[in-house]
C-alpha atoms as a PDB file:
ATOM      1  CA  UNK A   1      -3.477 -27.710   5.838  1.00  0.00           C
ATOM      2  CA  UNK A   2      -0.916 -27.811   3.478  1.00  0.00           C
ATOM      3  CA  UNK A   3       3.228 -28.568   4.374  1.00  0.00           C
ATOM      4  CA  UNK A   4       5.518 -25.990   3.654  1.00  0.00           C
ATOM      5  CA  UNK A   5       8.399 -27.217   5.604  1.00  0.00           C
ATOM      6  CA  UNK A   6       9.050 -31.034   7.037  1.00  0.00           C
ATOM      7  CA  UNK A   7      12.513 -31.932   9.031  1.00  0.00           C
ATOM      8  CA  UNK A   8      13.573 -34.689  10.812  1.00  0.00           C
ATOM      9  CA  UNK A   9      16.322 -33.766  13.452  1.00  0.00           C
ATOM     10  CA  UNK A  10      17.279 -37.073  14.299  1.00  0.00           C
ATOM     11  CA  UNK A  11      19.661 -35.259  17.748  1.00  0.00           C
ATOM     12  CA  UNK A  12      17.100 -34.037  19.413  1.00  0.00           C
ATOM     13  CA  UNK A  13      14.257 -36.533  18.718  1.00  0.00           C
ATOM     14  CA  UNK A  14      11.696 -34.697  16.598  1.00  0.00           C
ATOM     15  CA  UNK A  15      10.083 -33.483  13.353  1.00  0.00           C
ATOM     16  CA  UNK A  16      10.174 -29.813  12.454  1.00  0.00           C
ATOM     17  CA  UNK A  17       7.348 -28.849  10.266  1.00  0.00           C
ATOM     18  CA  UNK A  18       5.721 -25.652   9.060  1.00  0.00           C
ATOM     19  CA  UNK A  19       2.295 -25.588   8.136  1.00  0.00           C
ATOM     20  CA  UNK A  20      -0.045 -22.771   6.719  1.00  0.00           C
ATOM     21  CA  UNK A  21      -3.460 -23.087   8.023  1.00  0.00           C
ATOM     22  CA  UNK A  22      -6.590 -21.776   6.234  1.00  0.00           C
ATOM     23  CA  UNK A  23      -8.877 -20.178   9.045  1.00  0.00           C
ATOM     24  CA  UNK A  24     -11.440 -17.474   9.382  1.00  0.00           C
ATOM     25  CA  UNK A  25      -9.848 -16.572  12.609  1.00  0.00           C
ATOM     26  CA  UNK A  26      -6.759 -16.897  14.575  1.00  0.00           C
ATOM     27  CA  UNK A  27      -6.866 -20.584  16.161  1.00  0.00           C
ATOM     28  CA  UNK A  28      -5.160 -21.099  19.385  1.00  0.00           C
ATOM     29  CA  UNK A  29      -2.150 -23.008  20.190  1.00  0.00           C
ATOM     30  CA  UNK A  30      -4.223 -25.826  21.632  1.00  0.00           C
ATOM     31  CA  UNK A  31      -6.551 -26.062  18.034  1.00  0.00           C
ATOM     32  CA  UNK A  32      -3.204 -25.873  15.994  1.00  0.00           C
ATOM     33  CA  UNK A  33      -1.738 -28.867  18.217  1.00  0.00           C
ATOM     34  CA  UNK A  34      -5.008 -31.141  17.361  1.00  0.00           C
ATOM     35  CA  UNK A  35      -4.705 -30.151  13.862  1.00  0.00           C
ATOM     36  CA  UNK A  36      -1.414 -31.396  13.540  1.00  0.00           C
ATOM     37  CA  UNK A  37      -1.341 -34.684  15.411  1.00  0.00           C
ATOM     38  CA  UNK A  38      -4.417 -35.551  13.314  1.00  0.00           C
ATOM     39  CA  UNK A  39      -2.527 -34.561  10.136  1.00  0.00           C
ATOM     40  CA  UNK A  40       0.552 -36.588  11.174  1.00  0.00           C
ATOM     41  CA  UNK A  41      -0.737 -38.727  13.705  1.00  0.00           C
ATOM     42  CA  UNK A  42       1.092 -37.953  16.891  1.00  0.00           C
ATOM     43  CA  UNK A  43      -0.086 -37.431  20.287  1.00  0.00           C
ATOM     44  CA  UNK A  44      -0.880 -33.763  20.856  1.00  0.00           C
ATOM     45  CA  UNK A  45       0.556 -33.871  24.688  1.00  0.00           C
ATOM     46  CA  UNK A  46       4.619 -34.456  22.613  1.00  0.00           C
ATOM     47  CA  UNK A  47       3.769 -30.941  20.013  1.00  0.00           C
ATOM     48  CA  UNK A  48       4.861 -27.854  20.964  1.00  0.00           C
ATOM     49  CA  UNK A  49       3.492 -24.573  18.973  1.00  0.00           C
ATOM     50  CA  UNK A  50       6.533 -22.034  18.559  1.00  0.00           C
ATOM     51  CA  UNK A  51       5.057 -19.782  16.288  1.00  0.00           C
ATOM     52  CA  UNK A  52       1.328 -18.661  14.719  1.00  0.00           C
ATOM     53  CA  UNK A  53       1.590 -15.924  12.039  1.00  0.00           C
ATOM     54  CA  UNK A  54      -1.517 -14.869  10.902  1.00  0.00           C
ATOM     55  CA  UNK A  55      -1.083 -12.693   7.360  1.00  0.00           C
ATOM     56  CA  UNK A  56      -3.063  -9.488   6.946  1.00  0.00           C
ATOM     57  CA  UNK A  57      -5.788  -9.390   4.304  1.00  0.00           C
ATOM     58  CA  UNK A  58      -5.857 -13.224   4.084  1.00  0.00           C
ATOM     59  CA  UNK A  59      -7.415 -16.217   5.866  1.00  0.00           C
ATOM     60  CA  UNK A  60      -3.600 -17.967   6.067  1.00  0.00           C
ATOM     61  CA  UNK A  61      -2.114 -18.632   9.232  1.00  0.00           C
ATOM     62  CA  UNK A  62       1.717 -19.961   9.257  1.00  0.00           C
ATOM     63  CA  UNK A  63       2.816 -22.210  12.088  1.00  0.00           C
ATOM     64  CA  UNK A  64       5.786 -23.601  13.541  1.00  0.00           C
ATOM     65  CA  UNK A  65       5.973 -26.438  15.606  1.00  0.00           C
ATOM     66  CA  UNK A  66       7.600 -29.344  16.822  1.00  0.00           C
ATOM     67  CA  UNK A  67       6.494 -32.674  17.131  1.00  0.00           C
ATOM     68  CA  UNK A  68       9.035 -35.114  19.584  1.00  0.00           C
ATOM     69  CA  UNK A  69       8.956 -38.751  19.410  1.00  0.00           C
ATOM     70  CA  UNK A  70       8.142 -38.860  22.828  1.00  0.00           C
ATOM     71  CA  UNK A  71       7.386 -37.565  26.523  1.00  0.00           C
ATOM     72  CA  UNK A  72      10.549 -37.771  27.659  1.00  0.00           C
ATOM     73  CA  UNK A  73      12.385 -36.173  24.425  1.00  0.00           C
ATOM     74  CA  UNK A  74       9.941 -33.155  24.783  1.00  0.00           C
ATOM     75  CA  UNK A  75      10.904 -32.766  28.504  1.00  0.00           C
ATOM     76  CA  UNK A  76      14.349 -33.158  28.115  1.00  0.00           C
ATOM     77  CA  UNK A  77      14.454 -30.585  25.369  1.00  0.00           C
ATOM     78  CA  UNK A  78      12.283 -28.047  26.262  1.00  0.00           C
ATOM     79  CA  UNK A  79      12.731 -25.789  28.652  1.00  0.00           C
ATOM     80  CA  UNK A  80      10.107 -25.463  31.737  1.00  0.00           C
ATOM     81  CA  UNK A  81       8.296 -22.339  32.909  1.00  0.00           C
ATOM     82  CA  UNK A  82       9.725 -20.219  35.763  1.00  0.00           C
ATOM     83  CA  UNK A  83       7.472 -20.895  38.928  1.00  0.00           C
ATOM     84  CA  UNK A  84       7.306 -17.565  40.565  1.00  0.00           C
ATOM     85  CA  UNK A  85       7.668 -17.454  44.290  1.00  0.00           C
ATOM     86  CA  UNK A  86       4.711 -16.136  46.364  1.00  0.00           C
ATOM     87  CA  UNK A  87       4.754 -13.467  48.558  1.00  0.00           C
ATOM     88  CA  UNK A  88       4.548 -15.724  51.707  1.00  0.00           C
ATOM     89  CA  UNK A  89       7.699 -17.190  50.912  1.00  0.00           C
ATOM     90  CA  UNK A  90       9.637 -13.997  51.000  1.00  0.00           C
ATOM     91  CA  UNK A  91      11.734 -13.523  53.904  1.00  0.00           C
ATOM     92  CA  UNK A  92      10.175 -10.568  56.613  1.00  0.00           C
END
């Protein structure tokens, strides 16, 4: 793993890093989160993945993330995931 890009944004609580990953095959966003809390020794539950970019022709994979202080700075940053109403719920 080698570190292309290391910030500390001290307003919103977190480290923005990119990283370029040597890998045979595309890793997933949950293999790229263990990769980087072992490389800078954070919990993998306060990383979010933005971005994997895998370059054509090469084994190099560039990724984006960020990596909060804590919990609660992740939550309050982030936004959450639409929960999509069900079909029962849905006036007749």
């Amino acid at each position: 793993m080698k570190i292309l890009n290391e910030l500390q944004n001290k307003l919103l609580k977190r480290k923005e890093v990119v990283v370029e990953i040597e890998s045979e095959k595309n890793p997933g966003y949950e293999a790229v989160k263990g990769l980087i809390a072992t490389q800078f020794k954070a919990d993998a539950e306060n990383i979010v993945v933005k971005t994997l970019k895998g370059h054509f022709g090469s084994n190099l994979v560039t990724v984006d993330a960020f990596i909060y202080s804590s919990k609660e700075d992740k939550e309050n940053v982030e936004r959450k995931p639409k929960v999509k109403k069900s079909a029962e719920g849905v006036a007749k």
